[in-house]
C-alpha atoms as a PDB file:
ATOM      1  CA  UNK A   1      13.023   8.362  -2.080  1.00  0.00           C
ATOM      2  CA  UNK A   2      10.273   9.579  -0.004  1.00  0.00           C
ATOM      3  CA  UNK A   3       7.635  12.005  -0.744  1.00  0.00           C
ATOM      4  CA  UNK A   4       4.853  13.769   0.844  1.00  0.00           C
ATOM      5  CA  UNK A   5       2.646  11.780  -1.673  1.00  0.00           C
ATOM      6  CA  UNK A   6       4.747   8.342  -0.551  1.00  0.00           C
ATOM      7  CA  UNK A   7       4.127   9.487   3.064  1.00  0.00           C
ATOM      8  CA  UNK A   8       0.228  10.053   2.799  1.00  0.00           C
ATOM      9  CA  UNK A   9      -0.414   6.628   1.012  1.00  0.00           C
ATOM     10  CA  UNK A  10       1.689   4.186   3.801  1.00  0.00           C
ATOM     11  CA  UNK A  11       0.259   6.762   6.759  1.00  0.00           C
ATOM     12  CA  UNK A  12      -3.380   6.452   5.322  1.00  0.00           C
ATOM     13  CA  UNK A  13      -2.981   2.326   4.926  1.00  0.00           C
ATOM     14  CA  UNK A  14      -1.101   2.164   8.474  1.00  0.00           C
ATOM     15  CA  UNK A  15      -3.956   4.207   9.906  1.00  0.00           C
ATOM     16  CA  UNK A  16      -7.149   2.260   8.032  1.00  0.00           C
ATOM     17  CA  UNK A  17      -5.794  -0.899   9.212  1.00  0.00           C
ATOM     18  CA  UNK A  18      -5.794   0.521  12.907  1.00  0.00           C
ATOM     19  CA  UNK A  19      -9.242   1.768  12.380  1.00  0.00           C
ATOM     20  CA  UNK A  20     -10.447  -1.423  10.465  1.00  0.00           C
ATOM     21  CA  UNK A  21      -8.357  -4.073  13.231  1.00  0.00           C
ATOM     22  CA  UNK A  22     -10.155  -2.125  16.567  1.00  0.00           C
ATOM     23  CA  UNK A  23     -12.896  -4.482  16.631  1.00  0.00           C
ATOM     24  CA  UNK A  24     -15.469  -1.715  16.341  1.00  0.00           C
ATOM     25  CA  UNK A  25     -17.756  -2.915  13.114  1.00  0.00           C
ATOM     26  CA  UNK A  26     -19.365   0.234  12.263  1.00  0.00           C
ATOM     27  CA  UNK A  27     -15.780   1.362  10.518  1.00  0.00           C
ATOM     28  CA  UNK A  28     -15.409  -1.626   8.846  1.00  0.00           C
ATOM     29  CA  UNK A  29     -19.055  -1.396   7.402  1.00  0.00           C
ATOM     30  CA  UNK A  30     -18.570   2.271   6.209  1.00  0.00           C
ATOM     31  CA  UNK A  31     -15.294   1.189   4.703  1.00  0.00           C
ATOM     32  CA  UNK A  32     -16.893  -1.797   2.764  1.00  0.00           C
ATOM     33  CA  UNK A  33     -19.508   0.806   1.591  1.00  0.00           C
ATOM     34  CA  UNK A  34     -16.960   4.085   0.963  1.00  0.00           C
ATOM     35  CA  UNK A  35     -14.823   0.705  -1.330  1.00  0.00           C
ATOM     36  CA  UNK A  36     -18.066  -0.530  -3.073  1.00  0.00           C
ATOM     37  CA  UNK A  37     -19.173   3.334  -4.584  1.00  0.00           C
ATOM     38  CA  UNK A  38     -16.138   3.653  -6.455  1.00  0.00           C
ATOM     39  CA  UNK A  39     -15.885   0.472  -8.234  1.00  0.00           C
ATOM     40  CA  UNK A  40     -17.088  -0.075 -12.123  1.00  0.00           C
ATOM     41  CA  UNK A  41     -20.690   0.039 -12.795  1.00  0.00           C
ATOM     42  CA  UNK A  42     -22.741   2.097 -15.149  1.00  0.00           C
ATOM     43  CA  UNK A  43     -19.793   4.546 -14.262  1.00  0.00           C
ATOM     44  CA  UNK A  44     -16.744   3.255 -14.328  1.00  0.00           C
ATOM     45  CA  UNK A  45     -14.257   3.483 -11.476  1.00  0.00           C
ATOM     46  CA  UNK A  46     -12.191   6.282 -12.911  1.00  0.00           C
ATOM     47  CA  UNK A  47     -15.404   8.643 -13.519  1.00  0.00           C
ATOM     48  CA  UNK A  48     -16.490   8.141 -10.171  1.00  0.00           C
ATOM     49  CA  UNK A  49     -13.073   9.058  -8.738  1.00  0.00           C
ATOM     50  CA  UNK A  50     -13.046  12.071 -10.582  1.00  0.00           C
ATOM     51  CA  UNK A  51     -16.478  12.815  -9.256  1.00  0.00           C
ATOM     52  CA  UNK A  52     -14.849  12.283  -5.806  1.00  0.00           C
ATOM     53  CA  UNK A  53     -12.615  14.937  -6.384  1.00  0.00           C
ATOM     54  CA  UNK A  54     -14.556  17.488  -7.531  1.00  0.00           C
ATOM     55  CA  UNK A  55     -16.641  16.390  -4.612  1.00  0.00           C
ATOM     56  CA  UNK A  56     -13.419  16.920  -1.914  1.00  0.00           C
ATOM     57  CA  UNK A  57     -12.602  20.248  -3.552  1.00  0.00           C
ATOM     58  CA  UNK A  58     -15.653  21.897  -3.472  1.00  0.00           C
ATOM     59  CA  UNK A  59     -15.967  20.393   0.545  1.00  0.00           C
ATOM     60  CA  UNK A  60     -12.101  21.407   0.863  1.00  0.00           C
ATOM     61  CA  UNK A  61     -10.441  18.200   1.810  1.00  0.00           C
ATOM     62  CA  UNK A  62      -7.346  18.123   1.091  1.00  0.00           C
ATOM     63  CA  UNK A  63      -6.287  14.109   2.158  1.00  0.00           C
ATOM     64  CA  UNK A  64      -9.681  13.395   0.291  1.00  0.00           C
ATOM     65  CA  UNK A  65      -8.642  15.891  -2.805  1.00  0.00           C
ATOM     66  CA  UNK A  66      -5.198  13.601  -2.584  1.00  0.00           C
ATOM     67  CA  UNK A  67      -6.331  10.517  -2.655  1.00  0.00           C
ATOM     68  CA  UNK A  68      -9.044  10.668  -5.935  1.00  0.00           C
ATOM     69  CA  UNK A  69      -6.544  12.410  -7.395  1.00  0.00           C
ATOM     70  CA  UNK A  70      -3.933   9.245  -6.572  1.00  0.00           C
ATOM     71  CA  UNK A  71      -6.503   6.836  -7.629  1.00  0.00           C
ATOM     72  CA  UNK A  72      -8.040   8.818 -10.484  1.00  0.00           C
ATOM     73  CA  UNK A  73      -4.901   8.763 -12.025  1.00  0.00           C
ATOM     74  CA  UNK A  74      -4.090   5.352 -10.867  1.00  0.00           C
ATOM     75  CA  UNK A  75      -7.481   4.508 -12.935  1.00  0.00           C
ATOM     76  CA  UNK A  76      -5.893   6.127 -16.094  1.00  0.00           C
ATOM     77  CA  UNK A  77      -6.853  10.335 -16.209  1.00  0.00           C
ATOM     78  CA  UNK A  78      -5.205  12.382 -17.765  1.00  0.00           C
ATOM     79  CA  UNK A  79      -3.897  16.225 -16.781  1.00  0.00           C
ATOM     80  CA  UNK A  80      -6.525  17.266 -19.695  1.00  0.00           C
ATOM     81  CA  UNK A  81      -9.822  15.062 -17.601  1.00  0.00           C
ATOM     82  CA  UNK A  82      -8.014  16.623 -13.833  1.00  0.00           C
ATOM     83  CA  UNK A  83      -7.701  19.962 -15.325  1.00  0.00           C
ATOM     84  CA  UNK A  84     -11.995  19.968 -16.394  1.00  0.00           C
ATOM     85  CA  UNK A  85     -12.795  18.113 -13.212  1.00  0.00           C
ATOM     86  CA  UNK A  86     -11.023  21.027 -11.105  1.00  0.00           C
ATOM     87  CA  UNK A  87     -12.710  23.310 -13.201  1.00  0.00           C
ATOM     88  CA  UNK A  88     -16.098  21.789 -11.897  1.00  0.00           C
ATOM     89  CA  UNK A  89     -15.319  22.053  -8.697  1.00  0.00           C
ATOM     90  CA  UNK A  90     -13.943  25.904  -8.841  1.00  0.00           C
ATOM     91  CA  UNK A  91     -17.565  26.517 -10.758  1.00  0.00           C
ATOM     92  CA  UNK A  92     -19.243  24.581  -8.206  1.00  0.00           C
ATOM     93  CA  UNK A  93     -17.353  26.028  -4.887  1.00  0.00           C
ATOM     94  CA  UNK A  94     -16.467  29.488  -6.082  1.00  0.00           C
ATOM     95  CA  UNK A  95     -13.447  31.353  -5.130  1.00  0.00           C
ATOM     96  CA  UNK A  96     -13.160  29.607  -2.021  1.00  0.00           C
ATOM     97  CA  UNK A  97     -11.772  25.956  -3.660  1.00  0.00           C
ATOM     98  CA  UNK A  98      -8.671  28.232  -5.314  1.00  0.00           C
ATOM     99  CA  UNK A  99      -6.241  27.131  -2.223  1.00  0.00           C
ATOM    100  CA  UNK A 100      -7.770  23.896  -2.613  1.00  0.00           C
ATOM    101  CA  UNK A 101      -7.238  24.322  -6.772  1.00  0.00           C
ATOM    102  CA  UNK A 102      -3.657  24.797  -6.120  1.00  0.00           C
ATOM    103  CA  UNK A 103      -3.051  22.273  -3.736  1.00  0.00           C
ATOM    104  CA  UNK A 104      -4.508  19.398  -6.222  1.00  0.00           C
ATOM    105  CA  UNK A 105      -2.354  20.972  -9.688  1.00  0.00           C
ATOM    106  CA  UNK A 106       0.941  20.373  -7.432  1.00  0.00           C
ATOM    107  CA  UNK A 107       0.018  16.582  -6.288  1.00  0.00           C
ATOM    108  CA  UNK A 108      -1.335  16.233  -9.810  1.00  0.00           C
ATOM    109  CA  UNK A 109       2.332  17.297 -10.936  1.00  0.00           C
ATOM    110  CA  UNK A 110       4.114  15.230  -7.922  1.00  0.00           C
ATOM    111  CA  UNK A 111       1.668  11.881  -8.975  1.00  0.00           C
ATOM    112  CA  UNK A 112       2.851  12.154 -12.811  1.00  0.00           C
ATOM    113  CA  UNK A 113       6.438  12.818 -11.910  1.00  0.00           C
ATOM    114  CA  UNK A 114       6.276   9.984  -9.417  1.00  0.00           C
ATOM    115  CA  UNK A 115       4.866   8.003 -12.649  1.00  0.00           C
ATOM    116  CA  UNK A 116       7.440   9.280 -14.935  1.00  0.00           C
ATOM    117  CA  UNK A 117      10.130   7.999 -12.787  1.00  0.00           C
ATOM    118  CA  UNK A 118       8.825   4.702 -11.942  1.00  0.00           C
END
């Protein structure tokens, strides 16, 4: 069964590979670099994604807030480490990042459904 969260991932890799496949190198260099930030280091890969989310709620992205939240979890968080990076980002962004709060508790809940199921 398809979901919204199923739909985002395959439209996101369908689009990236049009973007990285046009021949223009500039992408494909930003890419490599956007890739290379969130892998283990003196953070490891699942801190870093959760500092990308706090990161794309307190800028308001939602595909961005979906996609650390995806790979964050992917990387092993729990509700418990979503729910205090959210929190961050509501300190951070103020009343403003509530739509955006909401948004990322229901893909949170779709993701570990998804999981459940699998």
């Amino acid at each position: 069964m398809k979901t919204k969260v199923t739909e985002f991932r395959e439209h996101r890799m369908k689009m990236n590979e049009r973007i990285l496949n046009s021949g223009f190198r500039d992408f494909n260099k930003f890419f490599a670099l956007d890739n290379k930030a969130y892998i283990n280091g003196a953070l490891d890969a699942k801190t870093k994604e959760l500092l990308g989310l706090s990161s794309s709620m307190v800028l308001r992205c939602n595909d961005c807030i979906l996609y650390h939240i995806d790979r964050a979890i992917e990387e092993g968080a729990t509700d418990q480490e979503l729910y205090e990076t959210f929190n961050v980002a509501l300190i951070v962004g103020g009343s403003i990042v509530i739509p955006h709060l909401r948004y990322a508790v229901e893909k949170m809940d779709e993701i570990f459904a998804e999981k459940k199921n699998v």
